[in-house]
Protein backbone atom coordinates (compact mmCIF):
# COMPACT_ATOMS: atom_id res chain seq x y z
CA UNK A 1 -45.84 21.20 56.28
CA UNK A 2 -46.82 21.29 52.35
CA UNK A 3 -50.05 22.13 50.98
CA UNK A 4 -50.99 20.94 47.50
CA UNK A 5 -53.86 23.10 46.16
CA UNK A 6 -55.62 21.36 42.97
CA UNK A 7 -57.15 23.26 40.60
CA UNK A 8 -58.62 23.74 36.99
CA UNK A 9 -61.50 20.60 37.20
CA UNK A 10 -65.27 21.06 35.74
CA UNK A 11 -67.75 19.61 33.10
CA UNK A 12 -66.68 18.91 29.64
CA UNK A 13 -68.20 16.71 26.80
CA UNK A 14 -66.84 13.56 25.97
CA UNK A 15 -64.32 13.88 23.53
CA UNK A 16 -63.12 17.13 25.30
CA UNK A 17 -59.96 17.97 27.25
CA UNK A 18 -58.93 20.12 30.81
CA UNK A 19 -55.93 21.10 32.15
CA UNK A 20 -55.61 20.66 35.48
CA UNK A 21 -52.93 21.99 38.64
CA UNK A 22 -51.43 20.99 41.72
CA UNK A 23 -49.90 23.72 43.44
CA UNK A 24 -47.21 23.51 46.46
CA UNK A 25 -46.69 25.75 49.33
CA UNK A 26 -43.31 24.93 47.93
CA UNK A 27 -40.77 24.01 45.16
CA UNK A 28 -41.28 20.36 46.57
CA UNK A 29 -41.32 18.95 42.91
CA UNK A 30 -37.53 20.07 42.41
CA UNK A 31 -36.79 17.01 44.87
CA UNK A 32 -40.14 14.98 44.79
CA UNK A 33 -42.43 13.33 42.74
CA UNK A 34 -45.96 14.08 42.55
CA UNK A 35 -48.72 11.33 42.26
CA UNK A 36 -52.67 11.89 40.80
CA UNK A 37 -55.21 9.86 41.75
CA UNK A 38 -58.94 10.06 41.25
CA UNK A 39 -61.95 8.39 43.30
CA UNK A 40 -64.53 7.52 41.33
CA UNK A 41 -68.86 7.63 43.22
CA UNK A 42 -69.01 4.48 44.63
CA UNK A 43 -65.68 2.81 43.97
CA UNK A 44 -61.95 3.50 45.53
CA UNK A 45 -59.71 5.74 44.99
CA UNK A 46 -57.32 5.03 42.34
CA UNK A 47 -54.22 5.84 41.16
CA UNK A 48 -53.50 7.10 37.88
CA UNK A 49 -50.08 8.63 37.41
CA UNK A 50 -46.74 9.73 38.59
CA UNK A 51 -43.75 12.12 37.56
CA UNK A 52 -40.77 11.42 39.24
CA UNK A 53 -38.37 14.15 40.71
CA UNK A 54 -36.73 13.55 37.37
CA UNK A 55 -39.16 14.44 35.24
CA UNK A 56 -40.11 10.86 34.28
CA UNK A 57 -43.58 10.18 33.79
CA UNK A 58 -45.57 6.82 34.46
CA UNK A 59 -49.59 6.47 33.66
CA UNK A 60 -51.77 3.97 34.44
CA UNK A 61 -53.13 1.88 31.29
CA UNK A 62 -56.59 3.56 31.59
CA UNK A 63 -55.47 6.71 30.74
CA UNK A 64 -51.92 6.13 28.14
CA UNK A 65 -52.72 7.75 25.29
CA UNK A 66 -54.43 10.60 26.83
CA UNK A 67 -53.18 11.80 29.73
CA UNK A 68 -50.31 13.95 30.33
CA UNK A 69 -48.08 15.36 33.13
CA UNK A 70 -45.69 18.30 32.97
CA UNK A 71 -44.00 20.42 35.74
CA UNK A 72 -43.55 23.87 36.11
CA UNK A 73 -40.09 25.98 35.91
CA UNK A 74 -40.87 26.95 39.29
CA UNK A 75 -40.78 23.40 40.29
CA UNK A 76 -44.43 24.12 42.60
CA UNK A 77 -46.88 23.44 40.19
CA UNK A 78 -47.57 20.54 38.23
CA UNK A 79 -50.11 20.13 35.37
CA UNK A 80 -52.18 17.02 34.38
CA UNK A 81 -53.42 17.16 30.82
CA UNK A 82 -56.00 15.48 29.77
CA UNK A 83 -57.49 14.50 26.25
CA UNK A 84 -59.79 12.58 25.10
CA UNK A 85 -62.23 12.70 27.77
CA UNK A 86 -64.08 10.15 28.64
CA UNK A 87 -67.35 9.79 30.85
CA UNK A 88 -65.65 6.95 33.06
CA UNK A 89 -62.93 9.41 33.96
CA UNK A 90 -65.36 11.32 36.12
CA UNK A 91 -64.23 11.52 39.16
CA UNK A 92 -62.46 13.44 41.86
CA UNK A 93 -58.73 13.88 41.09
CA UNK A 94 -55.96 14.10 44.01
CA UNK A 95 -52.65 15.30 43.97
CA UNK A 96 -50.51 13.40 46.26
CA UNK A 97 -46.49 13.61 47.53
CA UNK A 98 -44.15 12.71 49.76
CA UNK A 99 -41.44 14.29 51.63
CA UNK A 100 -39.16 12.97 54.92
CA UNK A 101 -41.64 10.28 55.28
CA UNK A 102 -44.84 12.53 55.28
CA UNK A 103 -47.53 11.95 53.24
CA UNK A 104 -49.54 14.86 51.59
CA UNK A 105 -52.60 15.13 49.70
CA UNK A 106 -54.25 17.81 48.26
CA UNK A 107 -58.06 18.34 48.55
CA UNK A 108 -59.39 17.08 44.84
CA UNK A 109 -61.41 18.73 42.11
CA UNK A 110 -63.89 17.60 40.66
CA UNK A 111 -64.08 16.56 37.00
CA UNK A 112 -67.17 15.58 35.20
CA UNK A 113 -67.40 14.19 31.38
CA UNK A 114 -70.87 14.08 30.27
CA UNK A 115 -72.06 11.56 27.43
């Protein structure tokens, strides 16, 4: 079993940044990639970026430019950056991986951009 622990969401004006974690019960991330997502009131979840296993990052056009992902020495933690704020990226943000076949989420924080 893993347990993925997000962390670091809040209010912040638009315009404004917040740094946010996913920590694992584990150093999972040494041999996994880590996924964020973020579910929006009212509309489906949605996914919004990867880093691979090797480091390699992928973001979703709605958030290039702005959003960041870098991962820990420890290889447990990984850290979403993100600039630029915007009130459409309120939302709750996920943390999701996989390992032998099981999939793991963590429970979300919340991250509100006010106008």
């Amino acid at each position: 079993q893993v347990q993925l622990v997000e962390s670091g969401g809040g209010l912040v004006q638009a315009g404004g940044s917040l740094r946010l974690s996913c920590a694992a019960s584990d150093s999972i991330f040494s041999n996994n990639g880590m996924a964020w997502h973020r579910q929006a009131p009212g509309k489906q979840r949605e996914w919004v970026a990867i880093i691979t296993s090797g480091g390699n990052t992928v973001y979703a056009d709605s958030v290039k430019g702005r959003f960041t992902i870098s991962r820990g020495n420890a290889k447990d933690t990984v850290y979403p950056q993100m600039n630029s704020l915007k009130p459409e990226d309120t939302a709750v943000y996920f943390c999701q991986t996989i390992r032998d076949g099981q999939n793991y989420w963590g429970q979300g924080t919340q991250v509100t951009v006010s106008s």
